[in-house]
N, C-alpha and C. Protein backbone atom coordinates (compact mmCIF):
# COMPACT_ATOMS: atom_id res chain seq x y z
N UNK A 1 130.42 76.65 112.82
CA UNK A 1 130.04 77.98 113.20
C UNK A 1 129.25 78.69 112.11
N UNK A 2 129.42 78.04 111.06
CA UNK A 2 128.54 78.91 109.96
C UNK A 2 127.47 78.78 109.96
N UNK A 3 126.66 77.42 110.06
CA UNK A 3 125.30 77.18 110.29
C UNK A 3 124.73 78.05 111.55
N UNK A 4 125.12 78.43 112.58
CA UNK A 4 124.88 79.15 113.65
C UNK A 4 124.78 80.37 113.21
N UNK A 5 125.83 81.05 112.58
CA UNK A 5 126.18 82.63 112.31
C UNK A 5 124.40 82.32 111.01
N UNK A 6 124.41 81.75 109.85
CA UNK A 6 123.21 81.76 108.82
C UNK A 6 122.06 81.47 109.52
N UNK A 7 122.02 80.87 110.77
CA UNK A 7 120.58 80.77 111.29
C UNK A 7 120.42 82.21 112.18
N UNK A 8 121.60 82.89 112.69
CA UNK A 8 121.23 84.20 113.77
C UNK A 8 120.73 85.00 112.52
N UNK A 9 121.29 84.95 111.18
CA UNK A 9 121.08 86.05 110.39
C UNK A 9 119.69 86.21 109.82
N UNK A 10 119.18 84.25 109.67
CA UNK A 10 117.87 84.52 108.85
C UNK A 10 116.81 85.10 109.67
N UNK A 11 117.26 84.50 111.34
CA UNK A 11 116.70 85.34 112.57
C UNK A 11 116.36 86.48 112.22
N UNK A 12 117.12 87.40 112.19
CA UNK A 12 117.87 88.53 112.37
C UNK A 12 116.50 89.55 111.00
N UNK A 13 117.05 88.72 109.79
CA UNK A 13 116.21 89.30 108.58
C UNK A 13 114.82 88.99 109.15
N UNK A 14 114.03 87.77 109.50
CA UNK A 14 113.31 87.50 109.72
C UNK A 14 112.18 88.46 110.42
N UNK A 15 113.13 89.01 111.68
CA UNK A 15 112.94 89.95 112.94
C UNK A 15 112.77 91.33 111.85
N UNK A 16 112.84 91.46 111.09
CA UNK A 16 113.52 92.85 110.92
C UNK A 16 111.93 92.79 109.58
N UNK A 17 111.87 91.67 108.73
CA UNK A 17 110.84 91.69 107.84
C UNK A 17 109.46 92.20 109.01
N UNK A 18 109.41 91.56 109.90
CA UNK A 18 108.29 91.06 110.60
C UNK A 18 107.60 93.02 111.23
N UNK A 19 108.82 93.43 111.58
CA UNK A 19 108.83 94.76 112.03
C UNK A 19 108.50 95.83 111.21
N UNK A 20 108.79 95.67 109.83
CA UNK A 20 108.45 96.21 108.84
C UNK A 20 107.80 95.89 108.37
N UNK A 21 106.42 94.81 108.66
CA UNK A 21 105.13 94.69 108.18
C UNK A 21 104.03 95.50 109.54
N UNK A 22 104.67 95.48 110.40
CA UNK A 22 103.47 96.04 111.45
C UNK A 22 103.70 97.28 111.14
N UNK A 23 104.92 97.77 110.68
CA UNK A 23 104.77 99.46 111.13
C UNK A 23 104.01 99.78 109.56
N UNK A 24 104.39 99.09 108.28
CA UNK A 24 103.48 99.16 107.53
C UNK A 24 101.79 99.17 107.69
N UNK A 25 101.51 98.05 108.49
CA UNK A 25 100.04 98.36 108.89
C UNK A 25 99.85 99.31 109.74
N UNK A 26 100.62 99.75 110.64
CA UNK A 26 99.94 101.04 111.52
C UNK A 26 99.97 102.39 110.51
N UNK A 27 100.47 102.25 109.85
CA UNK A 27 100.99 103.24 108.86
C UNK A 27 99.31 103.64 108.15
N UNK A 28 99.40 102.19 107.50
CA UNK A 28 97.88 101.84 106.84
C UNK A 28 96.71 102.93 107.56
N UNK A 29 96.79 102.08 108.86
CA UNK A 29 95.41 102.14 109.39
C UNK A 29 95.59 103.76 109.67
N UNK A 30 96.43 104.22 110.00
CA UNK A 30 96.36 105.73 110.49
C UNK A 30 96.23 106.71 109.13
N UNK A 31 96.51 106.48 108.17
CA UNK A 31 96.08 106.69 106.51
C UNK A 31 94.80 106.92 106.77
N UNK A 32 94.30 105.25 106.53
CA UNK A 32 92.49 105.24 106.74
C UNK A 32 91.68 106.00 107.27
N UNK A 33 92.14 106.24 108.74
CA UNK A 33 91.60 106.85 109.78
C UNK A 33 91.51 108.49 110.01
N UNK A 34 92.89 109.27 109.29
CA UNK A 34 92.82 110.37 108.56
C UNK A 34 91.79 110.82 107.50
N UNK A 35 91.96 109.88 106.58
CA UNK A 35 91.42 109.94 105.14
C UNK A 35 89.69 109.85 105.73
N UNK A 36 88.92 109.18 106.53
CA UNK A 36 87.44 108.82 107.10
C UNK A 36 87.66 109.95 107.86
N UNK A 37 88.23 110.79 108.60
CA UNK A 37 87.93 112.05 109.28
C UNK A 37 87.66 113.01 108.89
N UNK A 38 88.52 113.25 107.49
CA UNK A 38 88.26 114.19 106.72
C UNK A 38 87.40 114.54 105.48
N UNK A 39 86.96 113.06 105.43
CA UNK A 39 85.44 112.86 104.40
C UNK A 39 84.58 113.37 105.48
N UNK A 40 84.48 112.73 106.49
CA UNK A 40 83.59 113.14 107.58
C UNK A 40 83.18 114.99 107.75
N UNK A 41 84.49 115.36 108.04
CA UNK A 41 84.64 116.41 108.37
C UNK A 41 84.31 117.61 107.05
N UNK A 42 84.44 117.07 105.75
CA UNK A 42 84.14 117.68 104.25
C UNK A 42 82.71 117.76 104.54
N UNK A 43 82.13 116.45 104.71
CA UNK A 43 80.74 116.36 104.78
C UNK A 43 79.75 117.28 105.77
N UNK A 44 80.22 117.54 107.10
CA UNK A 44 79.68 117.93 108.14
C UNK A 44 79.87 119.60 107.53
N UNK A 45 80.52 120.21 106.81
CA UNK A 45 80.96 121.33 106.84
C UNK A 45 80.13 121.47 105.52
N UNK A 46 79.99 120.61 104.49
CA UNK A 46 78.85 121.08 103.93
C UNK A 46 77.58 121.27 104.21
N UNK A 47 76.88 120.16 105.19
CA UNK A 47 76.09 119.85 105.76
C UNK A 47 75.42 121.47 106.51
N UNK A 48 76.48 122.18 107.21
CA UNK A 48 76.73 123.50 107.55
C UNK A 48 76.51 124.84 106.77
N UNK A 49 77.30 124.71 105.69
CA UNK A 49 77.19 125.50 104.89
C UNK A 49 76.51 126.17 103.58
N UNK A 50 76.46 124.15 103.30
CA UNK A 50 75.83 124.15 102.10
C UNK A 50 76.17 124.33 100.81
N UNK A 51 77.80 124.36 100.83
CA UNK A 51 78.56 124.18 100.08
C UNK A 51 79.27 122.57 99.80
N UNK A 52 79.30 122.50 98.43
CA UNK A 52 79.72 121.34 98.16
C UNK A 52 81.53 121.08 98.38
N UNK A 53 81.97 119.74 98.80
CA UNK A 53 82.98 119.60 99.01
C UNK A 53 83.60 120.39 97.91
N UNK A 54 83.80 120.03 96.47
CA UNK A 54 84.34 120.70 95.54
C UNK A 54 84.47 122.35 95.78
N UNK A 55 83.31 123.24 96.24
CA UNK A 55 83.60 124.14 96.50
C UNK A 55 84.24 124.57 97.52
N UNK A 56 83.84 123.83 98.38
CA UNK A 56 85.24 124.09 99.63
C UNK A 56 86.57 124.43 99.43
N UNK A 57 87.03 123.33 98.69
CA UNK A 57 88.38 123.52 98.10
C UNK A 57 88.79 124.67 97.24
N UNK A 58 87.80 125.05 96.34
CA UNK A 58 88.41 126.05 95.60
C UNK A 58 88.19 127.40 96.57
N UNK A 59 87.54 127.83 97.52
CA UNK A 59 87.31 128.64 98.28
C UNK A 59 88.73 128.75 99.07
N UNK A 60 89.79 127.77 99.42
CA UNK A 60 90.88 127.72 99.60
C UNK A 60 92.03 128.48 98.57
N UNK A 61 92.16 128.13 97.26
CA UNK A 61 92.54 127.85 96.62
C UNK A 61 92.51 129.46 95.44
N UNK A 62 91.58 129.55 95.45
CA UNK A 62 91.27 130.66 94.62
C UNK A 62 90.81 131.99 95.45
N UNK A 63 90.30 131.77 96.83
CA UNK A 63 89.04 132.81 97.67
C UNK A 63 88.48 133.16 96.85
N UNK A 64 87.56 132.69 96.41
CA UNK A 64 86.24 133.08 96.26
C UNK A 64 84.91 132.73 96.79
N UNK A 65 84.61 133.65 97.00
CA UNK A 65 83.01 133.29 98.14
C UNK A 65 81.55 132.76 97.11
């Protein structure tokens, strides 16, 4: 019975590693996909304004126009 019970378990870890590498990659990719929206979105708003990303931020940060 022990060889049975050590094979359900390495199963078991196995199942459980495997699950915690995908949610790691969705994790990833939704990172990425944030992080490229908001370069995007830095960019387009300078593009607009004519303010540099750097100033964007401190316009947050400090208000100053």
């Amino acid at each position: 019975m022990t060889s049975s019970t050590s094979t359900d378990s390495w199963f078991q870890e196995a199942a459980a590693a495997q699950i915690r590498s995908e949610r790691f990659q969705k994790t990833e990719l939704l990172n990425g996909r944030a992080a490229m929206l908001g370069f995007v979105i830095g960019v387009m708003t300078e593009a607009i304004t004519g303010h540099g990303i750097v100033s964007q931020i401190t316009f947050g940060i400090f208000g100053a126009s």
